[in-house]
N, C-alpha and C. Protein backbone atom coordinates (compact mmCIF):
# COMPACT_ATOMS: atom_id res chain seq x y z
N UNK A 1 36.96 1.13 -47.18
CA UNK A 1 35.79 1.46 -46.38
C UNK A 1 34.87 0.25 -46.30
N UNK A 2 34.27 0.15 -44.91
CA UNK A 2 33.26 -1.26 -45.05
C UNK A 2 32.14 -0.95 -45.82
N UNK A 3 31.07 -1.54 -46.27
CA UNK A 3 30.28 -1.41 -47.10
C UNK A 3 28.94 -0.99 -46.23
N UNK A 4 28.04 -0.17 -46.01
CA UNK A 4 27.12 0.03 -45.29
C UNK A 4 25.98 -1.19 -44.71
N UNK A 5 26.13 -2.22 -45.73
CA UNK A 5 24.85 -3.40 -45.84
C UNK A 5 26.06 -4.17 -44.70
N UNK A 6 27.60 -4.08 -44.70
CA UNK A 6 27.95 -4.77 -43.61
C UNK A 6 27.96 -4.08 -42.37
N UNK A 7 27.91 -2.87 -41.95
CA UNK A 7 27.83 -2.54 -41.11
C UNK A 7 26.33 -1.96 -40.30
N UNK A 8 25.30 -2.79 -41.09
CA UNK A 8 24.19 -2.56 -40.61
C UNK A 8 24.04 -4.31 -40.43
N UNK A 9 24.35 -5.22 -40.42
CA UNK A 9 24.57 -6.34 -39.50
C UNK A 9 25.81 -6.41 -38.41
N UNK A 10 26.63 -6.10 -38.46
CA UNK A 10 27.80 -6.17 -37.47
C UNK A 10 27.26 -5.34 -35.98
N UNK A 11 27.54 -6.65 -35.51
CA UNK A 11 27.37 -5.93 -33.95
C UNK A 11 28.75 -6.12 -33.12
N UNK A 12 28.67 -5.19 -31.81
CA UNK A 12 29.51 -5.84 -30.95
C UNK A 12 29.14 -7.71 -30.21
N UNK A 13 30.83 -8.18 -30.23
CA UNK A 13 30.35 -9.58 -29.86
C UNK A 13 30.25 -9.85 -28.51
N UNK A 14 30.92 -8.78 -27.65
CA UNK A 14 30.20 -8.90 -26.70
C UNK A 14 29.00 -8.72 -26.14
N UNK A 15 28.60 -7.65 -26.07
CA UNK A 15 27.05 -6.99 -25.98
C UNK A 15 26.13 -7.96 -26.91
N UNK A 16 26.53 -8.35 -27.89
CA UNK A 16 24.72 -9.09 -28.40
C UNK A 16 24.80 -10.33 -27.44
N UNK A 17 25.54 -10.67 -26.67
CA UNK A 17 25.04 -11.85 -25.62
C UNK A 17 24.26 -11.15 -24.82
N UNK A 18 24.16 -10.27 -23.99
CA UNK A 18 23.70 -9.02 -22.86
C UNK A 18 22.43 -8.69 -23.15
N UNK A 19 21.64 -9.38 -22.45
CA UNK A 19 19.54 -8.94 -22.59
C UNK A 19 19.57 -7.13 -23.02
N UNK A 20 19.50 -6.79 -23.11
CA UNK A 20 19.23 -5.42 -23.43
C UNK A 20 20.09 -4.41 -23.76
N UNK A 21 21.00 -5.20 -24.09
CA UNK A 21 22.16 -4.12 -25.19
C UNK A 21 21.85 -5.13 -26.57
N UNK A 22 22.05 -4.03 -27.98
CA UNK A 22 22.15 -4.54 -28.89
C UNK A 22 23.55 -4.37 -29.71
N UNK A 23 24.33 -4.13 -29.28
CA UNK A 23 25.92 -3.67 -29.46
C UNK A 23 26.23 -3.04 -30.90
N UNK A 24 25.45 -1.92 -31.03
CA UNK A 24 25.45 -0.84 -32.66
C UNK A 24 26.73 -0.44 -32.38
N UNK A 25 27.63 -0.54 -33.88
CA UNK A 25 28.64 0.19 -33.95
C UNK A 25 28.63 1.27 -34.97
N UNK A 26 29.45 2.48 -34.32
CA UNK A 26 29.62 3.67 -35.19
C UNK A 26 30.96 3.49 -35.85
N UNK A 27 30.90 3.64 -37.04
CA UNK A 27 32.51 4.11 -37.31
C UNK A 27 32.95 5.24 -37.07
N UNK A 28 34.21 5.01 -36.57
CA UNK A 28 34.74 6.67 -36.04
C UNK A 28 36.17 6.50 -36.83
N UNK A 29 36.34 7.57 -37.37
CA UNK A 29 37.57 7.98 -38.22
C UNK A 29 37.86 7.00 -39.34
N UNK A 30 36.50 6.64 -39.70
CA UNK A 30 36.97 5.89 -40.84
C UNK A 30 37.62 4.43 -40.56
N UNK A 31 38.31 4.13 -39.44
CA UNK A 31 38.79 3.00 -39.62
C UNK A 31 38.60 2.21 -38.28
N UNK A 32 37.95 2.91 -37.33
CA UNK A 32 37.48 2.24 -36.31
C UNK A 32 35.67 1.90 -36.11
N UNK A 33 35.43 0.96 -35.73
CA UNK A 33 34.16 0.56 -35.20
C UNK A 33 34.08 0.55 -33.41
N UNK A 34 32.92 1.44 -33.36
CA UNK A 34 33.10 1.45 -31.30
C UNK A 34 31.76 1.51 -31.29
N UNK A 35 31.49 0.35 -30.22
CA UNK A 35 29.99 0.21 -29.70
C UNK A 35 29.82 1.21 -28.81
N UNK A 36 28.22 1.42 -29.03
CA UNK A 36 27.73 2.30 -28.23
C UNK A 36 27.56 1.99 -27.03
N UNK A 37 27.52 0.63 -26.78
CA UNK A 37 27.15 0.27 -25.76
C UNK A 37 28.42 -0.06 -24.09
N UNK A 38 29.13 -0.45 -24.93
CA UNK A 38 30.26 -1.14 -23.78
C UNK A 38 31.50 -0.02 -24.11
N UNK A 39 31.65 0.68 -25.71
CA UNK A 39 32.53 1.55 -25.66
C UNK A 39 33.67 0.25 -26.36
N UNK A 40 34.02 -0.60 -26.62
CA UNK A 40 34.81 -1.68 -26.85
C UNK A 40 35.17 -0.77 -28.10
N UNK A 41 36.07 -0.73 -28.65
CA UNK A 41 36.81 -0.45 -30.08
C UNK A 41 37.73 -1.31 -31.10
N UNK A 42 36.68 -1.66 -31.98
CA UNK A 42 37.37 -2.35 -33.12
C UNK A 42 38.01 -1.99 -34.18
N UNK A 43 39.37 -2.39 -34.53
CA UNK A 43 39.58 -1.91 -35.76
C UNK A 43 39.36 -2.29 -37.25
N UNK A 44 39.47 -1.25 -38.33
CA UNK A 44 39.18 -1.55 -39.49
C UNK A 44 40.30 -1.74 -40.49
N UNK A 45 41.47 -3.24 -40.79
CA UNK A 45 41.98 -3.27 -41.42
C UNK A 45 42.38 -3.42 -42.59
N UNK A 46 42.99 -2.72 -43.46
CA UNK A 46 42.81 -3.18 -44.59
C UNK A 46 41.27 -3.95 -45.15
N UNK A 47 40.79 -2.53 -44.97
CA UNK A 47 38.93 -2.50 -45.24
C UNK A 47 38.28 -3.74 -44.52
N UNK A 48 38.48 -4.63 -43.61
CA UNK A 48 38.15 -5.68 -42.51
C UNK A 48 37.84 -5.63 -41.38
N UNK A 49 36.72 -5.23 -40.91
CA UNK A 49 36.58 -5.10 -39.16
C UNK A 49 36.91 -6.60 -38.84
N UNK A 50 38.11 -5.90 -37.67
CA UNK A 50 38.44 -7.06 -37.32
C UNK A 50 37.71 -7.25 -35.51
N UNK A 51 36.81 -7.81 -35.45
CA UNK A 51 35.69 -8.00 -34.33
C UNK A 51 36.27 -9.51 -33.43
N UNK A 52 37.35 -9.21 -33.19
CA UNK A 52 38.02 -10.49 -32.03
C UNK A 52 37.38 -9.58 -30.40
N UNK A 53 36.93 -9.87 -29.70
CA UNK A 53 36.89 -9.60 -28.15
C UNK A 53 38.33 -9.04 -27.84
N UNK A 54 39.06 -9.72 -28.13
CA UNK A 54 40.37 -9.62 -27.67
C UNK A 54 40.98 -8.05 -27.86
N UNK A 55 40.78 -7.99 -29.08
CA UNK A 55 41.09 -6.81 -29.87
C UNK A 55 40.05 -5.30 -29.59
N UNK A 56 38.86 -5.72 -29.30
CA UNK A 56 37.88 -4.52 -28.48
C UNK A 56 38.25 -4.56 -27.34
N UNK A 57 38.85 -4.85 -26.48
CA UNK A 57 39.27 -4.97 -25.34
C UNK A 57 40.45 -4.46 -25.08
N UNK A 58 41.67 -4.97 -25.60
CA UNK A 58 42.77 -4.27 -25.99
C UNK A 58 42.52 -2.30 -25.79
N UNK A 59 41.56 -1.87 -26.64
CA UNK A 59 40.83 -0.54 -27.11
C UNK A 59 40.31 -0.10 -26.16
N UNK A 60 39.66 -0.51 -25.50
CA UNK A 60 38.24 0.17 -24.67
C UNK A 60 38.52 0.95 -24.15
N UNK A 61 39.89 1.07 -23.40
CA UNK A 61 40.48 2.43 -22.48
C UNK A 61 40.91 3.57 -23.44
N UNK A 62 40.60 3.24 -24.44
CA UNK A 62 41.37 4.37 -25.51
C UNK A 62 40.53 5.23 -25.83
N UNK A 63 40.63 6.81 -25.50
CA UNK A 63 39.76 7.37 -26.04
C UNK A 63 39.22 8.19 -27.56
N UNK A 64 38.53 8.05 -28.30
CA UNK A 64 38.40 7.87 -29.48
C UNK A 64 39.47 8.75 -30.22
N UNK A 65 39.77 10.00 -29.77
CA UNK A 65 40.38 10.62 -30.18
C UNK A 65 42.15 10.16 -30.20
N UNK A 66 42.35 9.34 -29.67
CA UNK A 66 43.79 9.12 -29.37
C UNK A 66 43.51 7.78 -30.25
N UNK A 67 42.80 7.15 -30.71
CA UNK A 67 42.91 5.98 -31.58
C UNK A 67 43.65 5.69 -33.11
N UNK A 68 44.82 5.15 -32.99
CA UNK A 68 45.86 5.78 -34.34
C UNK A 68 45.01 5.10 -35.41
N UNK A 69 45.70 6.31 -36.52
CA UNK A 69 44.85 6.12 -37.76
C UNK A 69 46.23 5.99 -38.56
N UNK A 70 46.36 4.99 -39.42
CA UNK A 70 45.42 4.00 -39.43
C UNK A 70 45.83 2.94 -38.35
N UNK A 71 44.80 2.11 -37.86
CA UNK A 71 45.14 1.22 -36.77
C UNK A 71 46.41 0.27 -36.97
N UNK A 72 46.45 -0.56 -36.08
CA UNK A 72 48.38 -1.23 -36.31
C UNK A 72 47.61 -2.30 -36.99
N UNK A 73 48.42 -2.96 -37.71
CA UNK A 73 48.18 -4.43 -38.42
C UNK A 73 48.25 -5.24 -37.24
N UNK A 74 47.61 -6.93 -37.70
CA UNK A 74 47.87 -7.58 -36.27
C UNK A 74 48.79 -8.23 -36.72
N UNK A 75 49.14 -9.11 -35.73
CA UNK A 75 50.36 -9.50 -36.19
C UNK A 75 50.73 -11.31 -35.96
């Protein structure tokens, strides 16, 4: 599990460029991080949000509920 003190700095990396989004992420199911803002979905590996663009992007069409638990390793 991430530690709360890290997930009260972690933002989305897209959105904190964006004037008036601040890109808050929720964890959802424990092993995902998804901004509120853009919806982007990061995963949490082996206790590591892994916050690549690439990888929230990959996600974004996924809807939370269909997001496998636990997420795939990268590779």
């Amino acid at each position: 599990m991430v530690s709360s003190d890290l997930l009260e700095i972690l933002r989305c990396p897209v959105c904190v460029r964006e004037p008036g989004k601040d890109g808050m992420l929720l964890v959802v199911r424990e092993t995902w991080l998804v901004c509120n803002d853009c919806g982007r979905k990061y995963p949490i590996v082996d206790d590591i949000p892994v916050m690549l663009i690439d990888e929230g992007d990959k996600w974004k069409a996924t809807p939370v509920e269909a997001l496998p638990v636990p997420p795939p390793k990268m590779s």
